[in-house]
PDB file of N, CA and C in Angstrom:
ATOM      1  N   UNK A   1     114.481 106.685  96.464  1.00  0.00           N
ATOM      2  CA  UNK A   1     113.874 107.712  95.643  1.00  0.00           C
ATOM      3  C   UNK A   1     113.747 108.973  96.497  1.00  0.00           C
ATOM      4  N   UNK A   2     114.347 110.045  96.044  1.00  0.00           N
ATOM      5  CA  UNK A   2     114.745 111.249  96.881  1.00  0.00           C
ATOM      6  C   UNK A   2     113.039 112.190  96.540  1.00  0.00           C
ATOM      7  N   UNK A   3     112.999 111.982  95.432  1.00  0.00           N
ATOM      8  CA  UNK A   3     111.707 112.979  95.217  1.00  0.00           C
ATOM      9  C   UNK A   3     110.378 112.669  95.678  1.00  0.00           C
ATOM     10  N   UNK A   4     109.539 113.384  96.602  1.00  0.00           N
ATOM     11  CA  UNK A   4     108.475 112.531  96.389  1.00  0.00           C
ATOM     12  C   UNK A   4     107.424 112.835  95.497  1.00  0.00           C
ATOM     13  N   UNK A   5     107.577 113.909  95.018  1.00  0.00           N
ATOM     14  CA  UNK A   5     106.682 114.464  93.975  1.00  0.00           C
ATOM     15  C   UNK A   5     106.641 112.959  92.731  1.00  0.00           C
ATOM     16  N   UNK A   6     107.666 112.100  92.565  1.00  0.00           N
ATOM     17  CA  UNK A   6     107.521 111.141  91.619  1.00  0.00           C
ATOM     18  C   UNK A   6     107.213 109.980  92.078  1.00  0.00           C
ATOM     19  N   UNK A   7     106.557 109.551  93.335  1.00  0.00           N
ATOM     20  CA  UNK A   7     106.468 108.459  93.772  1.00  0.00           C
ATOM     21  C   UNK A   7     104.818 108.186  93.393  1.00  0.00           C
ATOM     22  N   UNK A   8     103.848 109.062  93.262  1.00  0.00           N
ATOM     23  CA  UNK A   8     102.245 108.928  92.986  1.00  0.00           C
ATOM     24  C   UNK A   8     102.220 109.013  92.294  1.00  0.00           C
ATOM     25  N   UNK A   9     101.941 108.579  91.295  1.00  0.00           N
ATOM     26  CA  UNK A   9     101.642 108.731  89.655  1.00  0.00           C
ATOM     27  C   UNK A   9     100.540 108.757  89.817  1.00  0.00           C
ATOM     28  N   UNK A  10      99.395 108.525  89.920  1.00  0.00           N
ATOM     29  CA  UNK A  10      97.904 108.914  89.961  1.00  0.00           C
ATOM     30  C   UNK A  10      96.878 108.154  90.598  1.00  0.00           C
ATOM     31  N   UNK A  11      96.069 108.969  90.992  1.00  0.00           N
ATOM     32  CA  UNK A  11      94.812 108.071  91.820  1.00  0.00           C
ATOM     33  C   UNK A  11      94.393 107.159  90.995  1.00  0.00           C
ATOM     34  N   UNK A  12      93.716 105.948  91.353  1.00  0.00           N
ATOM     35  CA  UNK A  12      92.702 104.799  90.705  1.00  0.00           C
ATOM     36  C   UNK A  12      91.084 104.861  91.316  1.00  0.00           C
ATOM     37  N   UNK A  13      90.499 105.407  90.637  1.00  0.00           N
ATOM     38  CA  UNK A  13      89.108 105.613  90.730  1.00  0.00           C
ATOM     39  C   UNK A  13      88.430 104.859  89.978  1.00  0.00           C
ATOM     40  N   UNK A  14      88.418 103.293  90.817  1.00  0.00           N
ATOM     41  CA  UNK A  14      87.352 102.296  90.200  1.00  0.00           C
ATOM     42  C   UNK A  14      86.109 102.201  91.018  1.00  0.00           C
ATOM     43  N   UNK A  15      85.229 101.494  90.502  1.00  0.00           N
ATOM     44  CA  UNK A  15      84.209 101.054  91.617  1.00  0.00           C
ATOM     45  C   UNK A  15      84.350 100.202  92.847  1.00  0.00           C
ATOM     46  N   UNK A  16      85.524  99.341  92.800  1.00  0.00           N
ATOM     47  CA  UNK A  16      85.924  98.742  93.816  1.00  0.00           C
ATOM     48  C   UNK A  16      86.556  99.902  95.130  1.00  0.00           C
ATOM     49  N   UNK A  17      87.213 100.472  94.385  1.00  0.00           N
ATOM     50  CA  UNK A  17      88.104 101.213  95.202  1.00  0.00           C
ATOM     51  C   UNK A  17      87.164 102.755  95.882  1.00  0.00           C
ATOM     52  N   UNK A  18      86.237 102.825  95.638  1.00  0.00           N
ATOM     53  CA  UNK A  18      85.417 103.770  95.702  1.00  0.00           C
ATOM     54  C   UNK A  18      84.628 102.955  96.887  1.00  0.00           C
ATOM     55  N   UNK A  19      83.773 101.621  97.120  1.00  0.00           N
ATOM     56  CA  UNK A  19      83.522 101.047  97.952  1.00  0.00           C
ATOM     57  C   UNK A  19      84.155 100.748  98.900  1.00  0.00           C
ATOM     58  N   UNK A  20      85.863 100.600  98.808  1.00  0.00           N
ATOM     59  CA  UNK A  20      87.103 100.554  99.901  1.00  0.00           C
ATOM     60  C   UNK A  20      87.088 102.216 100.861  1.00  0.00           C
ATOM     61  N   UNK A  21      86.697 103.006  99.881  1.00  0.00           N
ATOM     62  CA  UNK A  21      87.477 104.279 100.715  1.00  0.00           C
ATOM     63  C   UNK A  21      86.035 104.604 101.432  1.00  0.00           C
ATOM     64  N   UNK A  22      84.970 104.225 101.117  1.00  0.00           N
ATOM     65  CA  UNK A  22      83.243 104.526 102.062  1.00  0.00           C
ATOM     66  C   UNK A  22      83.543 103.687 103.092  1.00  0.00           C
ATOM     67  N   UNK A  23      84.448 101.998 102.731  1.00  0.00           N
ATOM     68  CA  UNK A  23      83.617 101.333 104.291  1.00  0.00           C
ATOM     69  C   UNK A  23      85.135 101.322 104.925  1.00  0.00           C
ATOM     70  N   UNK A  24      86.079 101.588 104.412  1.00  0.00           N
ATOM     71  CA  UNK A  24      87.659 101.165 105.022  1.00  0.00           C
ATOM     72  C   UNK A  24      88.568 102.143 105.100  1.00  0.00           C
ATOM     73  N   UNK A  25      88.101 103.444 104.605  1.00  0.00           N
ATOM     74  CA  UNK A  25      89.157 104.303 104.324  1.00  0.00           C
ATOM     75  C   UNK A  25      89.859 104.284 103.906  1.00  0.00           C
ATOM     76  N   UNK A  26      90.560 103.180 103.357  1.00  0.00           N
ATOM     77  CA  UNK A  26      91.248 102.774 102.032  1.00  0.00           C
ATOM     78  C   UNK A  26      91.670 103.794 100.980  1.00  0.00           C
ATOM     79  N   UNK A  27      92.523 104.031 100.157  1.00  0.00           N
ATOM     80  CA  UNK A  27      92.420 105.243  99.116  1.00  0.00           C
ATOM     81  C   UNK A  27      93.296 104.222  98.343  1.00  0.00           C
ATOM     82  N   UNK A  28      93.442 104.129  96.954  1.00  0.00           N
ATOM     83  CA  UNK A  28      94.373 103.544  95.906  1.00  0.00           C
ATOM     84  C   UNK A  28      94.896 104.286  94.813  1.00  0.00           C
ATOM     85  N   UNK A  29      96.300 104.084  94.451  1.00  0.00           N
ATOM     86  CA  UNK A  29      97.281 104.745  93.511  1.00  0.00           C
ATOM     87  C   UNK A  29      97.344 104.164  93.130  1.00  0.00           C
ATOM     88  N   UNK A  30      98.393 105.095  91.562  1.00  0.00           N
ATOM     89  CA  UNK A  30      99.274 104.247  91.112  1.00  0.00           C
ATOM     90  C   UNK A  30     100.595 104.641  91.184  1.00  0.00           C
ATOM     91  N   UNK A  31     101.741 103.841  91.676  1.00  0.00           N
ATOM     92  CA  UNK A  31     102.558 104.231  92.289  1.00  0.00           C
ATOM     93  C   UNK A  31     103.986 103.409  91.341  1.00  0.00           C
ATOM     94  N   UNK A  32     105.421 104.958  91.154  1.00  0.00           N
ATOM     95  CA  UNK A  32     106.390 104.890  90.937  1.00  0.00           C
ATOM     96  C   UNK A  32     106.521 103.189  91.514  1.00  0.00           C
ATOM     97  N   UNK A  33     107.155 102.291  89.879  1.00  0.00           N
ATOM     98  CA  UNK A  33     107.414 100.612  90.481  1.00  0.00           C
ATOM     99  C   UNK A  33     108.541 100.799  91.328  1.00  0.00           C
ATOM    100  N   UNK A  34     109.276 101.823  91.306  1.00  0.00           N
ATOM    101  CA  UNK A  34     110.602 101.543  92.346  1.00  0.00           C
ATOM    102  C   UNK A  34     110.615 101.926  93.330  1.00  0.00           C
ATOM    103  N   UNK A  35     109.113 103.029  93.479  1.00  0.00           N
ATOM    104  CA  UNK A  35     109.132 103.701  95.124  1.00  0.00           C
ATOM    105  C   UNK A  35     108.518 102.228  96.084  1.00  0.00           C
ATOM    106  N   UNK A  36     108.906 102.190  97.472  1.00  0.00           N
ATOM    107  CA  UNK A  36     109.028 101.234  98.656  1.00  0.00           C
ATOM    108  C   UNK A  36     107.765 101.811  99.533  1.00  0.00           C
ATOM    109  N   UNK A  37     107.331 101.142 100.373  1.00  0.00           N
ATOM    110  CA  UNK A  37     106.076 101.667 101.588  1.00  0.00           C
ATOM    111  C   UNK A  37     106.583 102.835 102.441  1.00  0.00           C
ATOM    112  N   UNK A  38     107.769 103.043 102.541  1.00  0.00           N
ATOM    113  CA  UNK A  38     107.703 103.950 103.560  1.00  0.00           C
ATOM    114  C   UNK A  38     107.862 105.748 102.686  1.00  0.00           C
ATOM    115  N   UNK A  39     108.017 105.148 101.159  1.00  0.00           N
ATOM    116  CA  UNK A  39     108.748 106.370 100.444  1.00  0.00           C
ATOM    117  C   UNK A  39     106.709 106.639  99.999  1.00  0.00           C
ATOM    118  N   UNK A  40     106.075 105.735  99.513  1.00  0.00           N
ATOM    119  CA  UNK A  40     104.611 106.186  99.570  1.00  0.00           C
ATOM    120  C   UNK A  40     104.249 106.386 100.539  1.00  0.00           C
ATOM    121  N   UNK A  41     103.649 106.211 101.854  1.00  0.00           N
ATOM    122  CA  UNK A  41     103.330 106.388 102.856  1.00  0.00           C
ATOM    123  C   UNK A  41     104.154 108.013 103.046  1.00  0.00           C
ATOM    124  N   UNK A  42     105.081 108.385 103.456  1.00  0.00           N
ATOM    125  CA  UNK A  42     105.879 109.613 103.342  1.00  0.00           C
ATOM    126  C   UNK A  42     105.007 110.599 101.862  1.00  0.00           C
ATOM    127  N   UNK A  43     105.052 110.637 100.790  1.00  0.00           N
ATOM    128  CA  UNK A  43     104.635 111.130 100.211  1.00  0.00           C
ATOM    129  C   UNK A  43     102.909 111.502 100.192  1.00  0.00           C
ATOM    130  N   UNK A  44     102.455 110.158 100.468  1.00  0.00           N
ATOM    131  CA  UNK A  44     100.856 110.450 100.940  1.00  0.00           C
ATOM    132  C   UNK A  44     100.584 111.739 102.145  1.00  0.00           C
ATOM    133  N   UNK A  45     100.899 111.383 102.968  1.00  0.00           N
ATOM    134  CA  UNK A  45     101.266 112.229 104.293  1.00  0.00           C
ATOM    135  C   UNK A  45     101.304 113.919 103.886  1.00  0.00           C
ATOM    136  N   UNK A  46     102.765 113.456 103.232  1.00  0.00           N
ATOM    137  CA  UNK A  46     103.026 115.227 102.685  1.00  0.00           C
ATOM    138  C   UNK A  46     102.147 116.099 101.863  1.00  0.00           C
ATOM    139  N   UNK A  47     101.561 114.779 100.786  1.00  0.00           N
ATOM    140  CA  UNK A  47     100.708 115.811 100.225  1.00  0.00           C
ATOM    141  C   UNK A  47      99.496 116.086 100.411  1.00  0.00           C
ATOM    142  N   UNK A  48      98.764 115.436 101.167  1.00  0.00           N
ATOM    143  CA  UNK A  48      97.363 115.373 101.272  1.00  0.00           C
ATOM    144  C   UNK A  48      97.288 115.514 102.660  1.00  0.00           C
ATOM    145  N   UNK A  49      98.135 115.608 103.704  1.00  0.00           N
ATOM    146  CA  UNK A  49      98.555 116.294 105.057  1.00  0.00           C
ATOM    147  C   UNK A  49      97.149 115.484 106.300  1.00  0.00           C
ATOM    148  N   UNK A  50      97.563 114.428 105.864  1.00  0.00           N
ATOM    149  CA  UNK A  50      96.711 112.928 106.551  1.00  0.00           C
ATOM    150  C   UNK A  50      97.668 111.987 107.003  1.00  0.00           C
ATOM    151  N   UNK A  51      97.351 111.187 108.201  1.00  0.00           N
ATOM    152  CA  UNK A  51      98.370 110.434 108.519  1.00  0.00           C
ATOM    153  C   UNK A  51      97.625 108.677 107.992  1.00  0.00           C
ATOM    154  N   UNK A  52      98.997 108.474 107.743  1.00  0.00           N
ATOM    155  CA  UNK A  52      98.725 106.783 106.733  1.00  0.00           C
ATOM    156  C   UNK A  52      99.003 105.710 108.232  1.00  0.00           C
ATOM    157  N   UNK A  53      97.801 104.528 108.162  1.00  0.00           N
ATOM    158  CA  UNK A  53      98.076 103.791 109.188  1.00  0.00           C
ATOM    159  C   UNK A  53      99.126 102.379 108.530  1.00  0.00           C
ATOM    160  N   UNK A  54      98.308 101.816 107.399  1.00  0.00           N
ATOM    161  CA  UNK A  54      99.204 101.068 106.732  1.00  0.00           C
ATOM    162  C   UNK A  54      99.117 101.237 105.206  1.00  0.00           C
ATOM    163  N   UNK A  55     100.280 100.620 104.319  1.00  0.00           N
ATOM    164  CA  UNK A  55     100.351 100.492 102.899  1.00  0.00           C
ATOM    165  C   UNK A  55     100.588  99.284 102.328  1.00  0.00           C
ATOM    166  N   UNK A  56      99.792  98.609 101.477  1.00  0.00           N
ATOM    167  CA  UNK A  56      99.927  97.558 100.964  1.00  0.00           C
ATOM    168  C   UNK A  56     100.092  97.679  99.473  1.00  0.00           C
ATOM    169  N   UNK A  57     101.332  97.302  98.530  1.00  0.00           N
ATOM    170  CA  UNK A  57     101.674  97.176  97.679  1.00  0.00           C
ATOM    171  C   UNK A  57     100.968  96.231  96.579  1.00  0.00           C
ATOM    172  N   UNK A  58     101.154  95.865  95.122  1.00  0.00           N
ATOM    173  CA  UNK A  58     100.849  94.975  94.521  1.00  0.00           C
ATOM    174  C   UNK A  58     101.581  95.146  92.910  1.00  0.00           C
ATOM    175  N   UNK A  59     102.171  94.679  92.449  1.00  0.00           N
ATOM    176  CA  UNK A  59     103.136  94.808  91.237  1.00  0.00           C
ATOM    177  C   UNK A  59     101.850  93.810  90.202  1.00  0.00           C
ATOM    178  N   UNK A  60     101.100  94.986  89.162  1.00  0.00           N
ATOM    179  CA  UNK A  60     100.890  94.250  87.793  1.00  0.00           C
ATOM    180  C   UNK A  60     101.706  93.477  86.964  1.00  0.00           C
ATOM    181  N   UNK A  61     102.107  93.151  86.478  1.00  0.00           N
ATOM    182  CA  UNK A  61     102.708  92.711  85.280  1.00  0.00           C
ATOM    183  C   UNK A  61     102.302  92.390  83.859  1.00  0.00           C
ATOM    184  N   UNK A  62     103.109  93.245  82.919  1.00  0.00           N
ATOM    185  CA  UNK A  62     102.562  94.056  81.441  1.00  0.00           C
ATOM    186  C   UNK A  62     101.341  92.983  80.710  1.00  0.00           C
ATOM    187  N   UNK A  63     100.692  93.199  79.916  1.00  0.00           N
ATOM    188  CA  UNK A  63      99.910  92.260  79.406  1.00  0.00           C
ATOM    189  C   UNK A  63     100.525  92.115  78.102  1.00  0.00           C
ATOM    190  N   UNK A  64     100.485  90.611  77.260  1.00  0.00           N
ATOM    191  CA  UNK A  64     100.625  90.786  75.868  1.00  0.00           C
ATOM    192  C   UNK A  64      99.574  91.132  74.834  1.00  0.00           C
ATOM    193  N   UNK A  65     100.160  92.376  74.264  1.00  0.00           N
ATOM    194  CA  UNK A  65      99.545  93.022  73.238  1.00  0.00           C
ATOM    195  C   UNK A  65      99.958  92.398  71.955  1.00  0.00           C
ATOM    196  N   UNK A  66      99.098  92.537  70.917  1.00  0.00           N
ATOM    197  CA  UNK A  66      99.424  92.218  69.403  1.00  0.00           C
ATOM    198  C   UNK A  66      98.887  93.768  68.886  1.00  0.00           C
ATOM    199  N   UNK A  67      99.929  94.599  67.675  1.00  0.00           N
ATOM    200  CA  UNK A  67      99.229  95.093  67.058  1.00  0.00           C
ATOM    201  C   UNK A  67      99.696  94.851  65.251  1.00  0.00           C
ATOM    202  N   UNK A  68      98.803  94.500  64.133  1.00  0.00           N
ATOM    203  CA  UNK A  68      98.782  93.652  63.372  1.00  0.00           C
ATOM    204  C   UNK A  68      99.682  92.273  63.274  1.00  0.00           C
ATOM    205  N   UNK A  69     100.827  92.477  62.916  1.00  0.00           N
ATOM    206  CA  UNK A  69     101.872  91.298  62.935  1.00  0.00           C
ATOM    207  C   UNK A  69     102.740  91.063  63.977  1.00  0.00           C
ATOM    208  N   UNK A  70     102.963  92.475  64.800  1.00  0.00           N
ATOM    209  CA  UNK A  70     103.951  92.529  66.143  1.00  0.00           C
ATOM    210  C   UNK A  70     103.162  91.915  67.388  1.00  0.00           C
ATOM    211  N   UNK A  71     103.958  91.900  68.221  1.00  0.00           N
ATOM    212  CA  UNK A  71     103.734  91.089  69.619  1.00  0.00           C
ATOM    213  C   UNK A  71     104.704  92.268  70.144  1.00  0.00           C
ATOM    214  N   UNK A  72     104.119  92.338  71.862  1.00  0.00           N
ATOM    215  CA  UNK A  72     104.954  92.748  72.226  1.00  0.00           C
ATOM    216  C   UNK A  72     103.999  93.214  73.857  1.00  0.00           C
ATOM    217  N   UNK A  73     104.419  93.696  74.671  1.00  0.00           N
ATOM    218  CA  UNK A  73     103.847  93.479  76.471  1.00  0.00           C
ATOM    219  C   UNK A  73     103.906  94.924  76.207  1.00  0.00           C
ATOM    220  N   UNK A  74     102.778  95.652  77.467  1.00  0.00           N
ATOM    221  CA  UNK A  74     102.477  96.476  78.394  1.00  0.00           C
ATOM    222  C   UNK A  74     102.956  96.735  79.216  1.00  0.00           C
ATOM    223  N   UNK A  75     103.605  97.985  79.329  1.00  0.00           N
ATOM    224  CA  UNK A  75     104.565  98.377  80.504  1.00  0.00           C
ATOM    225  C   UNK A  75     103.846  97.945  82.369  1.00  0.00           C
ATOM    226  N   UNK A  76     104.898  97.127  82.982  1.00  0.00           N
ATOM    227  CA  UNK A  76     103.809  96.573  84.491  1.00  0.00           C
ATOM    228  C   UNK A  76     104.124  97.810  85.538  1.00  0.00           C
ATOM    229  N   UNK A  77     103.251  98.063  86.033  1.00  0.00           N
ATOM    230  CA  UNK A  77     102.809  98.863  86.820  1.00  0.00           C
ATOM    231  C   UNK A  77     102.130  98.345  88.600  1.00  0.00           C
ATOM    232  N   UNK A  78     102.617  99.786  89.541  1.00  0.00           N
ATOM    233  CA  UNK A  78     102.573  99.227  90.778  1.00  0.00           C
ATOM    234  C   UNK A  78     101.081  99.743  91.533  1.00  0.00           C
ATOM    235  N   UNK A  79     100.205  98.943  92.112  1.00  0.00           N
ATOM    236  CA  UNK A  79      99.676  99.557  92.808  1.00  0.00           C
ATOM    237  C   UNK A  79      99.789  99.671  94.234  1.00  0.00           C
ATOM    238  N   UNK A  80      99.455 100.668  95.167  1.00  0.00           N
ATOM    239  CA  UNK A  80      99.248 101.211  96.411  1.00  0.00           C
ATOM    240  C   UNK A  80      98.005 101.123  97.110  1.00  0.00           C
ATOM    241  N   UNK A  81      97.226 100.570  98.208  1.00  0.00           N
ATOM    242  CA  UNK A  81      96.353 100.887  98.994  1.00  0.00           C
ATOM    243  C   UNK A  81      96.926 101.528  99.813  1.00  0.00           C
ATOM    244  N   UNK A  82      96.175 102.655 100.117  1.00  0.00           N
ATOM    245  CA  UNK A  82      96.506 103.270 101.469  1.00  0.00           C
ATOM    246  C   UNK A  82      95.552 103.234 102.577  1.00  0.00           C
ATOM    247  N   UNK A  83      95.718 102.777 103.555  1.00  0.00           N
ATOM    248  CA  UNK A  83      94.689 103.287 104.811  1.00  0.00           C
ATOM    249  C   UNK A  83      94.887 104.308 105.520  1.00  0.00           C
ATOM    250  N   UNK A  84      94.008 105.152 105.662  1.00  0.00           N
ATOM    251  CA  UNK A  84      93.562 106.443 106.538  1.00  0.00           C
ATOM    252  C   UNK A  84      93.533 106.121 107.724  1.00  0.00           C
ATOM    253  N   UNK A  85      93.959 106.994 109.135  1.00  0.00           N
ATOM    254  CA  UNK A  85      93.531 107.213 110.363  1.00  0.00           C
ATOM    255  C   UNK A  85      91.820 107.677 110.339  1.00  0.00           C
ATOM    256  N   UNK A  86      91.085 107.210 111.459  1.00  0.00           N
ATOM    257  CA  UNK A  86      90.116 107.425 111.320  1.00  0.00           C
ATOM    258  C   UNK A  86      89.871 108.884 111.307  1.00  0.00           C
ATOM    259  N   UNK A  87      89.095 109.386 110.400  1.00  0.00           N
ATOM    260  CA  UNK A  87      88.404 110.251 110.421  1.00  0.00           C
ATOM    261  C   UNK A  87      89.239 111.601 109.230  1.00  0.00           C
ATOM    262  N   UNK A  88      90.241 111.012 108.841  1.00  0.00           N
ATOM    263  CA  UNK A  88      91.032 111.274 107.842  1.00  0.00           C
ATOM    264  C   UNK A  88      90.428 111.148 106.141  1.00  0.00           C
ATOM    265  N   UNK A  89      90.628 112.301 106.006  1.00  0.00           N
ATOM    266  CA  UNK A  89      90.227 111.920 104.291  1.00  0.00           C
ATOM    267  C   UNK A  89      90.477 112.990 103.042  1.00  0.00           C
ATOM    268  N   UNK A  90      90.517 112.120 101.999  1.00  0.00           N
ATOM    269  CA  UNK A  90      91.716 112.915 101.075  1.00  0.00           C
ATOM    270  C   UNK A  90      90.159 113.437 100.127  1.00  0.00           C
ATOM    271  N   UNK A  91      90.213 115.024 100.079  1.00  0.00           N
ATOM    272  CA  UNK A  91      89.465 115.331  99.662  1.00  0.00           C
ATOM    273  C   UNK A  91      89.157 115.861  97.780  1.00  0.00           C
ATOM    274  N   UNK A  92      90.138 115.460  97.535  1.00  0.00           N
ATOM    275  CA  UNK A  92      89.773 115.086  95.762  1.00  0.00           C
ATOM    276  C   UNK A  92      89.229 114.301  95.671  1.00  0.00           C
ATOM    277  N   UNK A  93      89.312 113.118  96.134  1.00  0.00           N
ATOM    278  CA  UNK A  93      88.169 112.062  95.690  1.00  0.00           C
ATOM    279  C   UNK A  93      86.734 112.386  96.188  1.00  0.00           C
ATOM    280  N   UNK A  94      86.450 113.419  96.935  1.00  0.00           N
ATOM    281  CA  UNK A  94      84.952 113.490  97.285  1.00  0.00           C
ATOM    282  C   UNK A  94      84.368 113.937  96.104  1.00  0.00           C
ATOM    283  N   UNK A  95      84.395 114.952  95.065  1.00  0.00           N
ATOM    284  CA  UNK A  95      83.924 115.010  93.711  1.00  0.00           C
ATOM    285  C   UNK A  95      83.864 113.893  92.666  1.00  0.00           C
ATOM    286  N   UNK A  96      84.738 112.987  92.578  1.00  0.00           N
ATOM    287  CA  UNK A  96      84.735 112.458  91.396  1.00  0.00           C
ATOM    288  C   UNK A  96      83.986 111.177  91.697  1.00  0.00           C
TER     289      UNK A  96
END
């Protein structure tokens, strides 16, 4: 994946992940299913101009939906942890 503008599809701002980035520095996406660790990690870097120590991946897979008589799955989706160098931190998430 040449672009990296398409590899982050968007932050995940749960309560879990909000407790990861206070005690671990941790930060979590949601990340292009075809982009690889080094193409996130590279894109993290660039845009938020922080260096990534490691990236750990995790592939959802779609859920089955019914809507009245149809059946049919939820597109699966990838997530990203990222870890921060100490003292590193991505400062959009300090507001929300």
């Amino acid at each position: 994946m040449k672009d990296i503008y398409r590899v982050i599809v968007k932050p995940l701002v749960t309560e879990k992940s909000s407790i990861l980035q206070g005690e671990d520095n941790k930060y979590t996406f949601e990340t292009n299913l075809h982009a690889n660790k080094r193409e996130i990690k590279a894109a993290v870097e660039e845009f938020f101009s922080v260096k990534v120590t490691n990236v750990r991946t995790c592939v959802y897979h779609g859920k089955r939906v019914r809507v009245g008589k149809r059946h049919g799955f939820k597109s699966k989706w990838k997530k990203a942890m990222v870890t921060l160098k100490e003292g590193d931190s991505i400062e959009f998430y300090e507001g929300v």
